[in-house]
Structure formats: C-alpha cells, structure tokens
Protein backbone atom coordinates (compact mmCIF):
# COMPACT_ATOMS: atom_id res chain seq x y z
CA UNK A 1 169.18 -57.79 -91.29
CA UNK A 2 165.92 -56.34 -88.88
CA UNK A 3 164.55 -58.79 -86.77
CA UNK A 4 161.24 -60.60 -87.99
CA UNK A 5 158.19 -58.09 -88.56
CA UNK A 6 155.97 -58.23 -85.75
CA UNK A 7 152.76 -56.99 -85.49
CA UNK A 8 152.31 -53.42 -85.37
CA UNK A 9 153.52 -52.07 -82.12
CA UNK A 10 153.76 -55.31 -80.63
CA UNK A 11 150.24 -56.27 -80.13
CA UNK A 12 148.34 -58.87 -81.20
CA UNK A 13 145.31 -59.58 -83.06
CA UNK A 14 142.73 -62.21 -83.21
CA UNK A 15 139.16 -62.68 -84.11
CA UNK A 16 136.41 -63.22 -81.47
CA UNK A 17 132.81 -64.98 -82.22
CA UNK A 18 131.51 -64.22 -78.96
CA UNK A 19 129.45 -66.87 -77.23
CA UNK A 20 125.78 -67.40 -77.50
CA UNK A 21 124.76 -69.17 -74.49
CA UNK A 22 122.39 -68.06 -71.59
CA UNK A 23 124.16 -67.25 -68.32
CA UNK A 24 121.75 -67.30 -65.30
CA UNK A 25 121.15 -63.30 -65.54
CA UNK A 26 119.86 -64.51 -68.82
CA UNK A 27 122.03 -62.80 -70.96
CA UNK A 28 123.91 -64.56 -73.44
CA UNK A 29 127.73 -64.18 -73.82
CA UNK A 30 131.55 -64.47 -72.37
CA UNK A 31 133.33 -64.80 -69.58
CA UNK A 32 134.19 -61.43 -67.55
CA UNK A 33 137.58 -61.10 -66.76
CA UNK A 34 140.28 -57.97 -66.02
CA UNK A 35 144.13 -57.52 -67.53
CA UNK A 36 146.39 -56.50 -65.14
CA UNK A 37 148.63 -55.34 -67.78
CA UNK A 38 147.53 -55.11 -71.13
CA UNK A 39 144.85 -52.93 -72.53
CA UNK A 40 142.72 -54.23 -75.04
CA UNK A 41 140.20 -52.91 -78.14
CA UNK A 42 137.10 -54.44 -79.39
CA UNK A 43 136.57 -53.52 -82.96
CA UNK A 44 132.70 -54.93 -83.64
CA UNK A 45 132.78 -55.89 -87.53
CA UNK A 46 129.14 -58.04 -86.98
CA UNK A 47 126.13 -58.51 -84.87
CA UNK A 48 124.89 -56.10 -82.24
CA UNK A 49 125.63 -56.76 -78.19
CA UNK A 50 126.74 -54.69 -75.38
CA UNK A 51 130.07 -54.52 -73.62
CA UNK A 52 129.51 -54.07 -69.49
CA UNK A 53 132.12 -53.18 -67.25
CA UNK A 54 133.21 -52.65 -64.25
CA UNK A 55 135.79 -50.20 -62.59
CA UNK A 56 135.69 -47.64 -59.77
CA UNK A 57 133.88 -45.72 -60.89
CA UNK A 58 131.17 -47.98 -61.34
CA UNK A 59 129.14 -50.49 -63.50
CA UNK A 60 128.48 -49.36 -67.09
CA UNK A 61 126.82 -50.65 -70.11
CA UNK A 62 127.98 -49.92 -74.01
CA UNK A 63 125.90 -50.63 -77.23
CA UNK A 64 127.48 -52.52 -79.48
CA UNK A 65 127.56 -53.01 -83.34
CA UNK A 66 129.19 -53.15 -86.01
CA UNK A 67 131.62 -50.37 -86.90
CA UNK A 68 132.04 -49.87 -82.82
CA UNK A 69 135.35 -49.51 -81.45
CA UNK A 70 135.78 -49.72 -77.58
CA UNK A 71 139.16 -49.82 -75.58
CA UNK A 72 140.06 -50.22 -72.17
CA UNK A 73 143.04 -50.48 -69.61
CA UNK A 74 143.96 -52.26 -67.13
CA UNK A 75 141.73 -53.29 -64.49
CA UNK A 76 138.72 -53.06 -66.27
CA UNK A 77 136.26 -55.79 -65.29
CA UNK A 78 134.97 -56.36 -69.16
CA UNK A 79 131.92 -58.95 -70.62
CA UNK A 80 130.82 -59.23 -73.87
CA UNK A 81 127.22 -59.60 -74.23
CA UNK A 82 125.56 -61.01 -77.07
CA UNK A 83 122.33 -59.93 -78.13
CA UNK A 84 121.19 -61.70 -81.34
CA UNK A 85 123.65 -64.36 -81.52
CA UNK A 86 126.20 -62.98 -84.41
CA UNK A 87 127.90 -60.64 -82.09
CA UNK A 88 131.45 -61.37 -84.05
CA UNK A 89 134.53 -58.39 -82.93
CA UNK A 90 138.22 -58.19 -84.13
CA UNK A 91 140.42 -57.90 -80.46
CA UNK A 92 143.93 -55.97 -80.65
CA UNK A 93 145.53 -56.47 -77.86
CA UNK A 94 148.20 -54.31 -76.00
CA UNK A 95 151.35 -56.17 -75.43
CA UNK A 96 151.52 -59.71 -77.34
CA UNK A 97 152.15 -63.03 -75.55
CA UNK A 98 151.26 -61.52 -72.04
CA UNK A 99 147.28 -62.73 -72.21
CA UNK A 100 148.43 -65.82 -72.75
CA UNK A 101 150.73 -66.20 -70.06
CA UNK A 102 148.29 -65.46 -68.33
CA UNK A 103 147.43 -61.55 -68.00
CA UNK A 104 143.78 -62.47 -67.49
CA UNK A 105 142.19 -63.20 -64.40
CA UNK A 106 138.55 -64.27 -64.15
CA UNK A 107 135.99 -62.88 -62.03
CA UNK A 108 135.70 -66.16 -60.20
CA UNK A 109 134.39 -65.99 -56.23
CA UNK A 110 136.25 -64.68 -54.00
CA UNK A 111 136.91 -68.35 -52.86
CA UNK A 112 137.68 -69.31 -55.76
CA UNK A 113 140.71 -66.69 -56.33
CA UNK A 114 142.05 -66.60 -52.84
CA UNK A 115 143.61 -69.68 -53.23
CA UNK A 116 146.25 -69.95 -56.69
CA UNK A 117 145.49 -73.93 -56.62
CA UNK A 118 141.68 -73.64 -56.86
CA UNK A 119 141.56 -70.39 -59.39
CA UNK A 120 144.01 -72.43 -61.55
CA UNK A 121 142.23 -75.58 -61.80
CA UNK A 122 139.08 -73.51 -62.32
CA UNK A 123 140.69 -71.19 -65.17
CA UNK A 124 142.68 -74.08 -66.84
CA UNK A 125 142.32 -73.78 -71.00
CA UNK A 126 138.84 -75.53 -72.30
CA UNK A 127 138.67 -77.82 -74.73
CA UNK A 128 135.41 -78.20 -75.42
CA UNK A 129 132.21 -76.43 -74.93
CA UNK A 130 131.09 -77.99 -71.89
CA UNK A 131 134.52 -76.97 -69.90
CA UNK A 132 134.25 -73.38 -71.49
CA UNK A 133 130.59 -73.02 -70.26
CA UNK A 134 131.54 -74.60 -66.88
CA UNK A 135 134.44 -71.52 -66.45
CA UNK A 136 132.24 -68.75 -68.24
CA UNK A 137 129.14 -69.84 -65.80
CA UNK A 138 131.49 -69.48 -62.35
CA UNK A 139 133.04 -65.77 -63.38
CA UNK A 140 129.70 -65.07 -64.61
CA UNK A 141 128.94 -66.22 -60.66
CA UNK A 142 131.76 -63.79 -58.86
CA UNK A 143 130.77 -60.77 -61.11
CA UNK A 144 127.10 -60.43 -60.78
CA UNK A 145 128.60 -60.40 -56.95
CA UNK A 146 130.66 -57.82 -57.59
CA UNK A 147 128.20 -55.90 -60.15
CA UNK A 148 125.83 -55.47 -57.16
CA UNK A 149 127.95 -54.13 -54.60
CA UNK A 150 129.02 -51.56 -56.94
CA UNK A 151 125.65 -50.43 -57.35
CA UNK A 152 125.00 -50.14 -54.11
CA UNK A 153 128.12 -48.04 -53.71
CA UNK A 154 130.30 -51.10 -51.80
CA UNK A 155 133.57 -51.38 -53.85
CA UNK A 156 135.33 -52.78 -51.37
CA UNK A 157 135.39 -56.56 -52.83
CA UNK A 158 135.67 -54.89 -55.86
CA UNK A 159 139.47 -53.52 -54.46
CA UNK A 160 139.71 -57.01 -52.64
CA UNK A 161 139.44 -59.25 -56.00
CA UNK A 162 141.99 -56.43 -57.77
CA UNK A 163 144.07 -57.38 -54.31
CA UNK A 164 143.89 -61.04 -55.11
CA UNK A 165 144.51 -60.76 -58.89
CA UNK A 166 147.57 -58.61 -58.57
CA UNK A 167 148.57 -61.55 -56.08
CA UNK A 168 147.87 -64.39 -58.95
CA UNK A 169 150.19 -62.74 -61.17
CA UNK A 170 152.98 -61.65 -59.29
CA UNK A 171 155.40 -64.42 -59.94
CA UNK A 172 155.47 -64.05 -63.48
CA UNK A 173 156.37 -60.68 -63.62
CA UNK A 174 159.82 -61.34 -64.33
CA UNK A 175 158.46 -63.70 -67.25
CA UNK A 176 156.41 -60.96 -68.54
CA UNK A 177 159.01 -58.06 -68.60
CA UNK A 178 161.26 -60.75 -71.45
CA UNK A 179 157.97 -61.00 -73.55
CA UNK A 180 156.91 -56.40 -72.77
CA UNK A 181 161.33 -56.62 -74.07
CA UNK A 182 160.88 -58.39 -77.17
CA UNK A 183 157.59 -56.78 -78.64
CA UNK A 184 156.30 -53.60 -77.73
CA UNK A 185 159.89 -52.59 -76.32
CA UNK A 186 161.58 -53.84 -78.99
CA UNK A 187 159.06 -51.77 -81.92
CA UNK A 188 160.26 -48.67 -79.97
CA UNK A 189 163.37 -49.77 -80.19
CA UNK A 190 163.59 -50.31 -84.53
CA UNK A 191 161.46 -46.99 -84.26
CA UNK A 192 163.77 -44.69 -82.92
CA UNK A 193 166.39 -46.70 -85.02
CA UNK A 194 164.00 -45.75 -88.20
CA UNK A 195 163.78 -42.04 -87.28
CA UNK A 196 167.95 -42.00 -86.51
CA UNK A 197 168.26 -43.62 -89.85
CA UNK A 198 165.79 -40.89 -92.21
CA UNK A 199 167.57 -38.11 -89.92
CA UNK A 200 170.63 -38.89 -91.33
CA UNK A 201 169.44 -39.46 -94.97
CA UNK A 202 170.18 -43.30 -94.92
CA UNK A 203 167.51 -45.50 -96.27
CA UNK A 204 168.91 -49.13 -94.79
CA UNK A 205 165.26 -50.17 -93.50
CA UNK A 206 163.22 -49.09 -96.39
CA UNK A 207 165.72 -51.85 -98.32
CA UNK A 208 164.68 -54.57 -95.82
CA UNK A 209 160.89 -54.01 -96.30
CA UNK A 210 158.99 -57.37 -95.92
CA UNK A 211 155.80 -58.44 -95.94
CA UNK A 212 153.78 -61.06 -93.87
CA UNK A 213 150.33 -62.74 -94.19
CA UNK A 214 148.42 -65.06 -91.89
CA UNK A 215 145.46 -67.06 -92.37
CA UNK A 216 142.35 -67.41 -89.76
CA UNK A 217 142.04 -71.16 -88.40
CA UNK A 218 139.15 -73.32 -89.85
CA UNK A 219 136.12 -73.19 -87.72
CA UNK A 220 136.39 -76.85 -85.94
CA UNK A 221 140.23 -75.45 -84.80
CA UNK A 222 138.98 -72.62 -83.37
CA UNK A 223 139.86 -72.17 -79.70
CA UNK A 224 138.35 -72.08 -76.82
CA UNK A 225 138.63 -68.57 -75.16
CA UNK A 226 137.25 -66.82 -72.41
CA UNK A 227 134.59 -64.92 -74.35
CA UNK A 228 134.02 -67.06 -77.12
CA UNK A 229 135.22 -69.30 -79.92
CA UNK A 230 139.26 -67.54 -81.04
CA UNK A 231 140.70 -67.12 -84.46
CA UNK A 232 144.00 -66.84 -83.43
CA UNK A 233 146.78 -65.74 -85.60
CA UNK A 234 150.59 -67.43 -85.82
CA UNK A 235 152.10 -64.09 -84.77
CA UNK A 236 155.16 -64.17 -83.60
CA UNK A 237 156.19 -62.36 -80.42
C-alpha cells in the first residue's frame, strides 16, 4: 500500500482572515515576519489590502484583491495589510510542518531577537486577541525600524536581524530535515516511483487512488496566527 495522501507536493494549506486592527503607522493588519525556509503564496479570494515587503533590494508595496496571487521565498520580510476590513487570502505554504516548528521569525527589535529567551517569550502562540495584538504591535515595532533604514539605503540591520534569525533557528535544523524527509522529499520520492511505474506499463498506483477531504474549523476555534485569525486544516505531514 502508498503511504497516506498528503497534500500536494508536501505543502500545506490554510485559510487566513487577516487582522483588522490599527497598528501605530495606522494601518490595519498582521504581524510581519520572514521564513527562513519555506516559501509561501497568498492567494486573495476576498477584500482588497496590500502586501509590503521587505528584502535587499528594498521596501515594496503590492495591491491586493481578490483573484491576486503573490509568492515569495525565503527571507522575505512580508505584512499583510488590510484595507477595508474583509481582506480574507488562502496561504499554501512550501514545506508542511516547518512554520510550525517554528520557520517564522518575527520582526521583533533587535533586543528583542538577540536574546532566544526574550524573542521566545515574546513570540509564544496567542490565545486570545489581546496576546495576538500585544506580539503583532512589537514586530510591527522592529519593522517600521527596519522599513526606514531601507529607505534610506542602510540595510545593514536589515542583514543583522537575517544574522540573528538564522541564529534562532539553527538548532532545529536537524528537526526540520525529518519533517523536509517525510513531505516534500517524500512526494518526489512516490513521483519518480509513479513515472518508473507508467514507464514500464504497470498501473499499481492508479489502483491505490484515494481520496481525502477536510473541513475548515468553526469560527470561535479559529487560531490565533501571526497575521490573523487561521483556518487550519488536519493535514497530515
């Protein structure tokens, strides 16, 4: 028998109501953050909004709305803005399981991430509004720092907080290469197995199809996330 059907390629997918509170720039939205792994694709299917990043080369602002489709890699400094309140986008993300354990880091102060203890304690998983606010209000803090130096052509604390999120992470690398094994390595893996099996006229997978279907959370059990309120999917990875 094939393993379990996983998501296609090994991603993951989950809905994203993005958050409607002022930050003190007065825009409304999430919390801006970088993956220093996994890249990751907005698909807009409501509202209007703007995604602004942040990279090397510089400080940029999208349009979104619906039918928009944005992507980005690793590194990117990312916030989702939220115009008129409804800004509602459908996330697939590169490598499944990794975001959780922690891929992410927050554009907290540089204070803030120097120092594992603090940045953990600040980034910890919010359960409820207040704490969510609270964590989206101090990255909102370290990026308009970093937003500015950019324009005026000073990325060096921009390469200083990559510096300090690359050291965050580094212990669970070896934790992260068992999850990269059993999704996205493992769908190249029944892939080429696939291909092997139609070169040499056997149909053995097309015999195990299966089918899968997951249902969105209610709203009240919706989590908690960086950029706003999660419908995440049972997907296993």
């Amino acid at each position: 028998m094939v393993t379990p059907a996983q998501f296609p390629g090994g991603t993951a997918v989950s809905g994203l109501a993005v958050y409607d509170w002022a930050s003190e720039d007065g825009l409304c939205g999430g919390s801006p953050h970088l993956h220093t792994v996994c890249t990751e694709a907005y698909a807009v299917v409501g509202g209007t909004g703007s995604l602004q990043t942040l990279t090397r080369a510089g400080f940029q602002e999208i349009p979104l709305r619906a039918g928009s489709l944005v992507w980005f890699t690793p590194g990117t400094i990312h916030r989702a803005v939220n115009t008129d309140g409804s800004l509602r986008v459908l996330v697939v993300m590169q490598n499944a399981g990794l975001p959780e354990a922690g891929d992410a880091v927050l554009t907290f102060p540089p204070e803030t991430v120097s120092d594992p203890q603090t940045y953990q304690a600040a980034a910890s998983p919010a359960y409820g509004a207040e704490a969510a606010r609270r964590r989206r209000d101090l990255a909102i803090s370290g990026f308009l720092r970093l937003k500015q130096c950019a324009q005026d052509d000073d990325f060096a604390p921009l390469e200083a907080f990559y510096r300090q999120a690359a050291a965050l992470v580094r212990e669970r690398v070896t934790k992260w290469r068992a999850i990269v094994d059993r999704g996205p390595v493992e769908a190249l893996r029944q892939t080429q197995q696939q291909l092997d099996a139609l070169a040499a006229g056997r149909i053995d997978h097309l015999l195990e199809a299966e089918f899968r279907a997951e249902q969105a959370p209610q709203p009240e059990d919706r989590a908690w996330g960086m950029c706003g309120r999660l419908d995440t999917y049972p997907i296993a990875t």
